[in-house]
Protein backbone atom coordinates (compact mmCIF):
# COMPACT_ATOMS: atom_id res chain seq x y z
CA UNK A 1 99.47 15.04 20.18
CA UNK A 2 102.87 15.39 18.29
CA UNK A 3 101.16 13.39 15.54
CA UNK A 4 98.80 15.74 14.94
CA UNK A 5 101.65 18.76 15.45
CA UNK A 6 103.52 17.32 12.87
CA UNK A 7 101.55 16.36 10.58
CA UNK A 8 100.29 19.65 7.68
CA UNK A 9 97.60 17.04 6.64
CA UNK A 10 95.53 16.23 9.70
CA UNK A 11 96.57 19.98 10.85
CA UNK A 12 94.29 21.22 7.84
CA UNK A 13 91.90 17.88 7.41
CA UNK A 14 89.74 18.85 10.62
CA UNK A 15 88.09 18.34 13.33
CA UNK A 16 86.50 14.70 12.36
CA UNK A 17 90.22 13.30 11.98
CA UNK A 18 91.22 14.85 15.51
CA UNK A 19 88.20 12.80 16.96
CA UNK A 20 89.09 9.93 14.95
CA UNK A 21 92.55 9.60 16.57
CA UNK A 22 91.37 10.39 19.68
CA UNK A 23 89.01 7.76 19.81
CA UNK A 24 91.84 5.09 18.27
CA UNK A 25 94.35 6.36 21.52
CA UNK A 26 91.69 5.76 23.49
CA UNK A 27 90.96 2.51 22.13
CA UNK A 28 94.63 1.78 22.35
CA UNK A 29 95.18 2.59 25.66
CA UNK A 30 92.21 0.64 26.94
CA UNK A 31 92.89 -2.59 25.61
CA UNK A 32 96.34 -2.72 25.31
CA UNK A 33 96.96 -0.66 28.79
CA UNK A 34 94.51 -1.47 30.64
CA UNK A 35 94.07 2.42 31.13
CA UNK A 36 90.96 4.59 30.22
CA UNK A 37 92.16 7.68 28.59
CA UNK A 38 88.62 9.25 28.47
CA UNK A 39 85.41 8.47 31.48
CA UNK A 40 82.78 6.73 29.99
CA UNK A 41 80.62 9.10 28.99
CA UNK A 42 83.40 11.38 27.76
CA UNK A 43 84.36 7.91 25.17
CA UNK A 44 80.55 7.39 25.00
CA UNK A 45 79.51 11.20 23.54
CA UNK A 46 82.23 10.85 21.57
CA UNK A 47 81.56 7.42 19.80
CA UNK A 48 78.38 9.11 19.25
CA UNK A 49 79.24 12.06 18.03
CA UNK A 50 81.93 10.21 15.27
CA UNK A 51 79.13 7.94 14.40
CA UNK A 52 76.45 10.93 13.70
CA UNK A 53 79.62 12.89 11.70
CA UNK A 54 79.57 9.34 9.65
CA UNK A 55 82.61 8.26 10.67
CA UNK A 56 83.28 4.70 10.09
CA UNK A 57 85.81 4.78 12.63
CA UNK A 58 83.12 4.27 15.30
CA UNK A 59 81.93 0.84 13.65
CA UNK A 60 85.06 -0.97 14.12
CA UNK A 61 85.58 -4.34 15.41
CA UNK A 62 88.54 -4.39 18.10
CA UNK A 63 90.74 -6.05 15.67
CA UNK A 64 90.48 -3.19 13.04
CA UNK A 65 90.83 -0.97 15.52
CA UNK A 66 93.90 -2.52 16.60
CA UNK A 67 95.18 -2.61 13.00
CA UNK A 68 94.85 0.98 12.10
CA UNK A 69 96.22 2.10 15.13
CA UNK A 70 99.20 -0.18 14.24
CA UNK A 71 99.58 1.63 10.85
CA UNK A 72 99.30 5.21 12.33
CA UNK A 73 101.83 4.70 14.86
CA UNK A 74 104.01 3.09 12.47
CA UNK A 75 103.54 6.56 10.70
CA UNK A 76 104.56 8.22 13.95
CA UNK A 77 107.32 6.10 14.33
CA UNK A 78 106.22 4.78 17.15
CA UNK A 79 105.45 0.64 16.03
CA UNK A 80 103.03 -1.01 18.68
CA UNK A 81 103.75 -4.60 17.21
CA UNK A 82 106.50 -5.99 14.96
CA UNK A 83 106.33 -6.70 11.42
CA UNK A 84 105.05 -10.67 12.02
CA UNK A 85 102.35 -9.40 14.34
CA UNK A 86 101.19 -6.92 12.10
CA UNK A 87 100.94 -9.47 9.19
CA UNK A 88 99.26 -12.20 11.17
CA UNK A 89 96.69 -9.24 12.05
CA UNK A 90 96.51 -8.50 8.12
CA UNK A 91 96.51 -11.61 7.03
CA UNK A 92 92.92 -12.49 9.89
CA UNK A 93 91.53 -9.25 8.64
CA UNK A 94 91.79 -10.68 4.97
CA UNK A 95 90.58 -13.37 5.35
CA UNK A 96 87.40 -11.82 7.02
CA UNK A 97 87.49 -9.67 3.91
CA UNK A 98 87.81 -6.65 6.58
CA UNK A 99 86.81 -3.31 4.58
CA UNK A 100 89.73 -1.74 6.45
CA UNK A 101 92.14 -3.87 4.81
CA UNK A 102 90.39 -3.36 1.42
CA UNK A 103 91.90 0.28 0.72
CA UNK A 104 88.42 1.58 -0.44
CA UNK A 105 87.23 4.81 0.09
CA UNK A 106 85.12 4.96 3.53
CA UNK A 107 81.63 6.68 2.58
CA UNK A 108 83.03 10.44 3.90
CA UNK A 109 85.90 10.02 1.15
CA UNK A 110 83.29 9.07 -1.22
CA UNK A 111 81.89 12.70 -0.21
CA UNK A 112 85.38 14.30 -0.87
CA UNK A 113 85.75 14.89 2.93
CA UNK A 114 88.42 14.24 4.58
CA UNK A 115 89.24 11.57 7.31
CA UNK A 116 91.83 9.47 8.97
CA UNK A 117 91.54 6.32 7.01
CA UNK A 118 91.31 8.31 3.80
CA UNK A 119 94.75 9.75 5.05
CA UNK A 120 96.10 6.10 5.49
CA UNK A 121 94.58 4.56 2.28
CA UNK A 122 96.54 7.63 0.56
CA UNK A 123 100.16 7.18 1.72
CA UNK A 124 100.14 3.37 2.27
């Protein structure tokens, strides 16, 4: 939440990039917790409702996942994994030729609408 309090761009970018870094908590939270931040259908309606928006966020392999969330709370200031993890994570992704490591535009960008990854390919 202070993220998103502190933050003028995902303040004005929307509702999509709220969902987007709700799902990514929840995500978080789940596999690296072992806690469920949202009930299943609560993380199931909105999966689907990110993937109908055309989200790309909702696509992700759990390694992806894992590596944007380790960007954005980096951002925060709030690292999940030190700089040796987060390269060995880079460096897999790479080599799978990951389209989240690429720094492309994701296909709402390509629309000119804002999301979180377009917010991350920006300042990184």
């Amino acid at each position: 939440v202070s993220a998103l309090i502190d933050n003028s761009y995902w303040q004005s970018a929307g509702p999509l990039v709220v969902k987007e870094l709700i799902y990514f908590d929840a995500l978080y939270a789940y596999y690296k917790t072992g806690k469920s931040l949202l009930d299943n259908d609560d993380y199931s309606t909105l999966k689907d409702n990110l993937s109908w928006e055309g989200s790309s966020v909702a696509m992700m392999k759990a390694n992806e996942a894992l590596f944007i969330t380790a960007i954005a709370s980096s951002k925060r200031g709030q690292a999940i994994m030190d700089d040796a993890e987060y390269a060995t994570l880079k460096k897999e992704l790479q080599s799978e030729k990951s389209w989240v490591t690429a720094r492309g535009q994701d296909a709402l960008e390509k629309l000119g609408l804002g999301s979180f990854l377009g917010y991350l390919h920006r300042v990184l």
